[in-house]
Protein backbone atom coordinates (compact mmCIF):
# COMPACT_ATOMS: atom_id res chain seq x y z
CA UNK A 1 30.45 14.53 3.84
CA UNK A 2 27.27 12.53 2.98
CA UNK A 3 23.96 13.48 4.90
CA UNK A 4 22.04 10.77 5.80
CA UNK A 5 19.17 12.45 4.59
CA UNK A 6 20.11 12.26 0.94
CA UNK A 7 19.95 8.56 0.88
CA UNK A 8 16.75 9.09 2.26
CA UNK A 9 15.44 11.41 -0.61
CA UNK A 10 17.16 8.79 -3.22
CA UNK A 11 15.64 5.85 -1.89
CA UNK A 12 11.99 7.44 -2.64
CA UNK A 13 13.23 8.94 -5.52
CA UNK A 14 13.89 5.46 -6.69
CA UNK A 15 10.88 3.47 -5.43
CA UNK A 16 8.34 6.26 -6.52
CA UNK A 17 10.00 6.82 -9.79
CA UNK A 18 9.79 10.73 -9.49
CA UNK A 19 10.90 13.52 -7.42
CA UNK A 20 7.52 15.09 -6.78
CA UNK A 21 5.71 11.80 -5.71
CA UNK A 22 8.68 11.24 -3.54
CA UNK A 23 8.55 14.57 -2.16
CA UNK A 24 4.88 13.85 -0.88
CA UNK A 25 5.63 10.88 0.46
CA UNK A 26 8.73 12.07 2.60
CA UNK A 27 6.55 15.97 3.04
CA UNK A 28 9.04 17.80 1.69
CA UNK A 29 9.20 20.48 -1.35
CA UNK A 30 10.57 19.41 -4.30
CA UNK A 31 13.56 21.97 -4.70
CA UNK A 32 14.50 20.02 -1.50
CA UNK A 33 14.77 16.23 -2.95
CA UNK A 34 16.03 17.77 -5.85
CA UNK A 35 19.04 19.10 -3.66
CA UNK A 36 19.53 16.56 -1.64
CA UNK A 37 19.72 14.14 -5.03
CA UNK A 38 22.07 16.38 -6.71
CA UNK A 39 23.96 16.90 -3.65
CA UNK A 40 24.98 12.81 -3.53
CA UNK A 41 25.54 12.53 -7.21
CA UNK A 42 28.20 15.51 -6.37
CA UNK A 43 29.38 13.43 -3.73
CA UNK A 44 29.42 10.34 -5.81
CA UNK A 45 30.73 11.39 -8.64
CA UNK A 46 28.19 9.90 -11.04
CA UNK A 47 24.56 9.75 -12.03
CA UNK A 48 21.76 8.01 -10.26
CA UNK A 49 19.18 8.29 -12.52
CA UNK A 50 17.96 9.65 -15.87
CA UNK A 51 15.56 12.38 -16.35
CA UNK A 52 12.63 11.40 -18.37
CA UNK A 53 9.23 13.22 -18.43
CA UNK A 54 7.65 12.80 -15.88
CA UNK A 55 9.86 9.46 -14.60
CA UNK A 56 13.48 9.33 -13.25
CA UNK A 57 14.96 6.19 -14.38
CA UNK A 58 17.39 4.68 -12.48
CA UNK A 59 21.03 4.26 -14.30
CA UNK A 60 23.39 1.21 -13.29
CA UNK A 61 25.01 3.34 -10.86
CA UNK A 62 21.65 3.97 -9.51
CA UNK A 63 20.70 0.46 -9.38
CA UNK A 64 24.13 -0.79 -7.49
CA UNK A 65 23.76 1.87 -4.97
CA UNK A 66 19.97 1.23 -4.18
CA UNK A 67 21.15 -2.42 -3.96
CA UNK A 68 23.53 -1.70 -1.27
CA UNK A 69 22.58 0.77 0.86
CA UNK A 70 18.88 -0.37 1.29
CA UNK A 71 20.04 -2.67 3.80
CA UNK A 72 22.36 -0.87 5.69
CA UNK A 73 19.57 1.60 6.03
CA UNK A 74 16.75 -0.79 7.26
CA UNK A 75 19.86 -1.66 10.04
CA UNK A 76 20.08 2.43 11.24
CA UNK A 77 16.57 2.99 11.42
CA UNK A 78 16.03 -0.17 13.00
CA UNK A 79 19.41 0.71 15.64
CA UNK A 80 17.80 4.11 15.88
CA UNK A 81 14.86 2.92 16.89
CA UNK A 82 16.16 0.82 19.92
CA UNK A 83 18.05 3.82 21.38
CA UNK A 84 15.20 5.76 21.21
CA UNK A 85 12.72 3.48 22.92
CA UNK A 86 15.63 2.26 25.47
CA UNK A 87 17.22 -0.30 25.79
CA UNK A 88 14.20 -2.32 28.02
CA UNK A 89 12.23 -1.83 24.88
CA UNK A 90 12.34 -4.91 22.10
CA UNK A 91 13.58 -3.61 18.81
CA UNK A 92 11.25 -3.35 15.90
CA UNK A 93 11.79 -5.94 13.03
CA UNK A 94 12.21 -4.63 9.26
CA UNK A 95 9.03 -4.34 7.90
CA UNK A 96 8.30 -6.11 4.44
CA UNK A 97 5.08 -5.57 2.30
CA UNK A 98 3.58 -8.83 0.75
CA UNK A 99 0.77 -9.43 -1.14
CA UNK A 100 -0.64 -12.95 -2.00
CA UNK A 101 -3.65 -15.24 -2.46
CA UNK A 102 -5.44 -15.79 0.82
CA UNK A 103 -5.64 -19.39 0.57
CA UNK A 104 -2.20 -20.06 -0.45
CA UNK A 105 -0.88 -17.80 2.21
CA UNK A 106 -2.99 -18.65 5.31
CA UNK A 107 -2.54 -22.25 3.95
CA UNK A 108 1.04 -23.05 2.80
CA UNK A 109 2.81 -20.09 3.33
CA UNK A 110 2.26 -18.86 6.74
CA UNK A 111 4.34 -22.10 8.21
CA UNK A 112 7.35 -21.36 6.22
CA UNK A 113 7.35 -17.94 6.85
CA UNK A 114 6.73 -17.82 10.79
CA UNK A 115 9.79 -17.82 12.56
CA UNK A 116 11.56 -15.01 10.14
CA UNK A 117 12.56 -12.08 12.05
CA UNK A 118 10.68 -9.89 9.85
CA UNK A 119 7.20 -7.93 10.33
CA UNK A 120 4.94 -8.77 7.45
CA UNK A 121 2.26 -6.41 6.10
CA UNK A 122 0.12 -9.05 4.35
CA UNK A 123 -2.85 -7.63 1.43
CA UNK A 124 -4.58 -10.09 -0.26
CA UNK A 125 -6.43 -9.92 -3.63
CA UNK A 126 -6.38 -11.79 -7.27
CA UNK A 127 -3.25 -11.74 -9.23
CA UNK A 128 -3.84 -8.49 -11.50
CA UNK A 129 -4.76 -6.88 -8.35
CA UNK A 130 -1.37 -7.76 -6.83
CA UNK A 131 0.91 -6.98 -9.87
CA UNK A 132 -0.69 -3.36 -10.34
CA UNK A 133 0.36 -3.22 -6.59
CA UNK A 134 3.78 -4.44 -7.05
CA UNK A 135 3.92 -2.41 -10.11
CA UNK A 136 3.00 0.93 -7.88
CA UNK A 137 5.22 0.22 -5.08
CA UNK A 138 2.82 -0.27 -2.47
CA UNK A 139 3.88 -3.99 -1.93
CA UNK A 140 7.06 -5.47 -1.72
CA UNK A 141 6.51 -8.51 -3.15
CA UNK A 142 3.83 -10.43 -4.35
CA UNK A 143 2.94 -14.44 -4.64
CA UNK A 144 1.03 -14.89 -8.05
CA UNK A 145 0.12 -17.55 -10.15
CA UNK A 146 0.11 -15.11 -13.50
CA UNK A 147 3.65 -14.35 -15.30
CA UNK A 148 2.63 -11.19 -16.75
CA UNK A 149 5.36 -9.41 -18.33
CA UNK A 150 6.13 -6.16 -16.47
CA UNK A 151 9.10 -3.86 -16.78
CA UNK A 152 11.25 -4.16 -13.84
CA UNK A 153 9.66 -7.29 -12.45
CA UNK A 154 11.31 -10.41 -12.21
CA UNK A 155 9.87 -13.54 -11.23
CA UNK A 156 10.76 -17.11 -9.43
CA UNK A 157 9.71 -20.23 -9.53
CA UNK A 158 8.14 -20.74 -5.58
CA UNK A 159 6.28 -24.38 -6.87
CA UNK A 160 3.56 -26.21 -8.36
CA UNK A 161 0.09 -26.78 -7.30
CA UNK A 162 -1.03 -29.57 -8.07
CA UNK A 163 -5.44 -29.20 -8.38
CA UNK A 164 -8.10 -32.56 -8.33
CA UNK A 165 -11.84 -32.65 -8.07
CA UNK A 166 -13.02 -32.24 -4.65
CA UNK A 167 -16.61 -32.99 -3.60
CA UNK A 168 -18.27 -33.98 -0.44
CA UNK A 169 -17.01 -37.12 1.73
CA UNK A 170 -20.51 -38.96 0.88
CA UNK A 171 -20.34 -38.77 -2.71
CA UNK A 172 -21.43 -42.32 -3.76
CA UNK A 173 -19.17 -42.70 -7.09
CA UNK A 174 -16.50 -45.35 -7.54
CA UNK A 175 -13.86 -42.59 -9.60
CA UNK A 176 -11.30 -45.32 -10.14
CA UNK A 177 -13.73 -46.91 -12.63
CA UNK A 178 -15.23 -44.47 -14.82
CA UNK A 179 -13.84 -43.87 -18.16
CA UNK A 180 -12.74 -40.56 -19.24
CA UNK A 181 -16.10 -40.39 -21.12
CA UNK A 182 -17.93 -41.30 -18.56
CA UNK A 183 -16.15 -38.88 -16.05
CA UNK A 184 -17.02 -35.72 -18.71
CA UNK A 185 -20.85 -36.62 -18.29
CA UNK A 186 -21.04 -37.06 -15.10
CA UNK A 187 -18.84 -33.84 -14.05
CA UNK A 188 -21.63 -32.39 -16.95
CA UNK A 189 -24.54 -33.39 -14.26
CA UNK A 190 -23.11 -31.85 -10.98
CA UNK A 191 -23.57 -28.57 -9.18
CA UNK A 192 -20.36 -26.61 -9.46
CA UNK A 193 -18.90 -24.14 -7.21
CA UNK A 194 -16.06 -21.45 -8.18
CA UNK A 195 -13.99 -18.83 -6.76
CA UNK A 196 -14.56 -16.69 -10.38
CA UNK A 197 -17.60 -16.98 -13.03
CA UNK A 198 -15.06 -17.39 -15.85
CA UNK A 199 -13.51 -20.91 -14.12
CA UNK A 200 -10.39 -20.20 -14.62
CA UNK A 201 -8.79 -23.57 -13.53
CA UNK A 202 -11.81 -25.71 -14.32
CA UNK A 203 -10.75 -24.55 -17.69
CA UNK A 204 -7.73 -25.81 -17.60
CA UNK A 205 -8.61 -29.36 -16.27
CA UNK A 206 -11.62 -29.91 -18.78
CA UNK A 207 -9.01 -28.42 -22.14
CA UNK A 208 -5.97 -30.57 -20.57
CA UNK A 209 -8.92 -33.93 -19.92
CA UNK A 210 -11.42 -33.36 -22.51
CA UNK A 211 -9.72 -31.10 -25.30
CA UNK A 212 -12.46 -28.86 -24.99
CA UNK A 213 -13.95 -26.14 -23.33
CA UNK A 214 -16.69 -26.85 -20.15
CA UNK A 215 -20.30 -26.20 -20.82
CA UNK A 216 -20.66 -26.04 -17.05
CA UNK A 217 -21.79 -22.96 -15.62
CA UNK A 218 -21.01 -22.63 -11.83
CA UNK A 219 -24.25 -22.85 -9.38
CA UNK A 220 -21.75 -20.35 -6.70
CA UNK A 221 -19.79 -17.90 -7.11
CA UNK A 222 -17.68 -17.58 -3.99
CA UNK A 223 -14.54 -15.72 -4.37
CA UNK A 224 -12.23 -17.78 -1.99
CA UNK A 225 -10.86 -20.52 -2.18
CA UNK A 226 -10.92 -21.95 1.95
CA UNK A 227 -14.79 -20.57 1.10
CA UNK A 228 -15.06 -22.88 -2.07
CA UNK A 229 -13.79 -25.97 0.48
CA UNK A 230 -16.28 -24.78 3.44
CA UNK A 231 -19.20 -24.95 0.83
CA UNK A 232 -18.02 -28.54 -0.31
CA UNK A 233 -18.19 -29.82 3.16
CA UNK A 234 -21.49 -28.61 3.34
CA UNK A 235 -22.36 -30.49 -0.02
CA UNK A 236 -23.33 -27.50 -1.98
CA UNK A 237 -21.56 -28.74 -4.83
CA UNK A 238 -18.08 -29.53 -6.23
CA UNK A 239 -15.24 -27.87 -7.50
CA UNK A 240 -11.47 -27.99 -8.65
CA UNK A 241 -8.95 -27.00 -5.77
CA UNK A 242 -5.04 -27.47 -4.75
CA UNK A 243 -4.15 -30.46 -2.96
CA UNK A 244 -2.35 -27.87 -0.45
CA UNK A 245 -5.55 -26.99 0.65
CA UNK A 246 -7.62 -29.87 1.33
CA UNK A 247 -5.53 -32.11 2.95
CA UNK A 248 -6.94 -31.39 6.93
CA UNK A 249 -10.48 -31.83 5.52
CA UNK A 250 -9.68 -35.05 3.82
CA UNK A 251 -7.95 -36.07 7.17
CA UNK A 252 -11.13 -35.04 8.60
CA UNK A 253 -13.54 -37.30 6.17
CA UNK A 254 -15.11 -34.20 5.23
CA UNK A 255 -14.40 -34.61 1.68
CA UNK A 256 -13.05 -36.40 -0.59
CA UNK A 257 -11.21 -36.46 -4.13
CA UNK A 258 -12.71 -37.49 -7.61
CA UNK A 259 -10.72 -38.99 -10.60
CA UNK A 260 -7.33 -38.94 -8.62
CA UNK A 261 -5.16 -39.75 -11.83
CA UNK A 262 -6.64 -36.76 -13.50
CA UNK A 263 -5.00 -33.63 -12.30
CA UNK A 264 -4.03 -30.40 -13.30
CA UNK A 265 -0.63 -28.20 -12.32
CA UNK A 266 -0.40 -24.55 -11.81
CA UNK A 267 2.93 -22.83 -10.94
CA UNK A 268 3.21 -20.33 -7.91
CA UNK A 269 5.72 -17.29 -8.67
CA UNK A 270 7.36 -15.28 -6.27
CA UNK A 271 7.54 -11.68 -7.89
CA UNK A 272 9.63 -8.51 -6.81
CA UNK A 273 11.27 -5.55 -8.44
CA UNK A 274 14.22 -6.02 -10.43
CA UNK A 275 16.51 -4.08 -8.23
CA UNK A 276 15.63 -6.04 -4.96
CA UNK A 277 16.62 -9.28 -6.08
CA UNK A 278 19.51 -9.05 -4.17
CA UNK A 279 17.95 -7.61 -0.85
CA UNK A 280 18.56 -10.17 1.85
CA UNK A 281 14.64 -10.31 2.94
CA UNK A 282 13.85 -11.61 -0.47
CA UNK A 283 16.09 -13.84 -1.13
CA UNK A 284 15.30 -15.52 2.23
CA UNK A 285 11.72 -15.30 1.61
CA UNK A 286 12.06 -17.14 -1.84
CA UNK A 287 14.40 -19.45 -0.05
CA UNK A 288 11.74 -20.85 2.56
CA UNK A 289 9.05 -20.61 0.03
CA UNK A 290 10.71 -22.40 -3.17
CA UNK A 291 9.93 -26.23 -3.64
């Protein structure tokens, strides 16, 4: 008979990618996740994983039970948890780890996500910050807008944001009628604010407008976006942002957008591990999010 406790051990086993980091995670000895793995394969009949130094990789057998039972076990402990706090007591949601941008999540996702009956564990941070995390298992899932290739990680298509110049409502400049010459020169002139000193997506509009790389270096450094659109209301300078974002302060006639028909598009992945693209929390969560 199966012990629940050895799907316990091989779920670590599998999300750590090693018995002893498992083992310090669940505080137990080693010899004991090593029993309780061997114990199910016995039980199973086949292999789980494949013993590499230092790294258990996960065979196909592996992979389909993970798949399966991860579910099933989110429902006990969640059940479990009910009876023990009684039945007056409101049952604790599965618990999902997601890391994203702060802008795009406070500003686009939060609404599609707010009704699921889920409890989220948001961390924020750039996108190589949130793929190392992904990569180490200490998130979930991850919104990025970087496709970096990374064993075991698949990603989908959530959308894409579509970025214009923003500056202050007060600006005095009739964008419609500049040239495209005209419009490099006078971007040349202006104070410039960015949420990284390399401009990552002011890069992209002046190589995709102008051919070329900016000369621009930015007056403010401020590494957030909702930040970026604060100083721009406060006419500290302007910048390049998402459309997602600035619609309220446009509403408001705080600012304002330059050289409309010029635009830029960046696509917004959801990311997970391989083996939970089948877990019914992601696919939900990629479901609300995709556009």
């Amino acid at each position: 008979m199966i012990d629940f406790e050895w799907y316990r051990s091989f779920i670590s086993i599998y999300k750590y990618g090693s018995v002893s980091a498992a083992a310090k995670a669940r505080i137990l000895t080693q010899p004991a996740m090593s029993q309780h793995l061997a114990a199910l394969e016995a039980e199973i009949g086949d292999s789980l994983f494949v013993r590499a130094p230092r790294k258990m990789i996960p065979t196909e057998k592996g992979k389909e039970l993970y798949t399966k039972i991860v579910p099933l076990i989110e429902k006990l402990e969640s059940t479990s948890m009910e009876l023990r706090n009684g039945a007056n007591q409101p049952t604790l949601a599965p618990l999902l780890r997601l890391g994203s941008p702060a802008d795009y999540f406070t500003k686009a996702a939060i609404g599609r996500l707010k009704d699921m009956e889920i409890r989220l564990s948001v961390q924020f941070g750039m996108a190589h910050e949130l793929q190392e995390k992904l990569h180490a298992g200490e998130v979930d899932l991850i919104i990025t807008t970087q496709k970096t290739p990374i064993a075991g990680v698949e990603y989908k298509k959530i959308e894409d944001e579509v970025f214009v110049v923003v500056a202050e409502a007060d600006v005095d400049l009739d964008s419609n009628a500049v040239g495209l010459d005209d419009v490099e020169g006078w971007l040349n002139e202006q104070t410039w604010l960015s949420y990284g000193t390399e401009l990552p997506i002011v890069r992209r509009y002046w190589r995709e407008h102008f051919n070329k790389r900016p000369e621009i270096q930015p007056s403010h450094v401020i590494p957030d976006l909702r930040a970026v659109l604060e100083a721009i209301e406060n006419k500290m300078g302007i910048s390049v942002l998402p459309t997602y974002l600035i619609m309220d302060s446009i509403e408001a006639g705080k600012t304002k957008i330059l050289f409309p028909q010029l635009t830029v598009e960046n696509t917004i992945y959801l990311a997970y591990k391989t083996e939970n693209r089948d877990h019914p929390h992601v696919r939900e969560i990629l479901r609300r999010l995709k556009r």
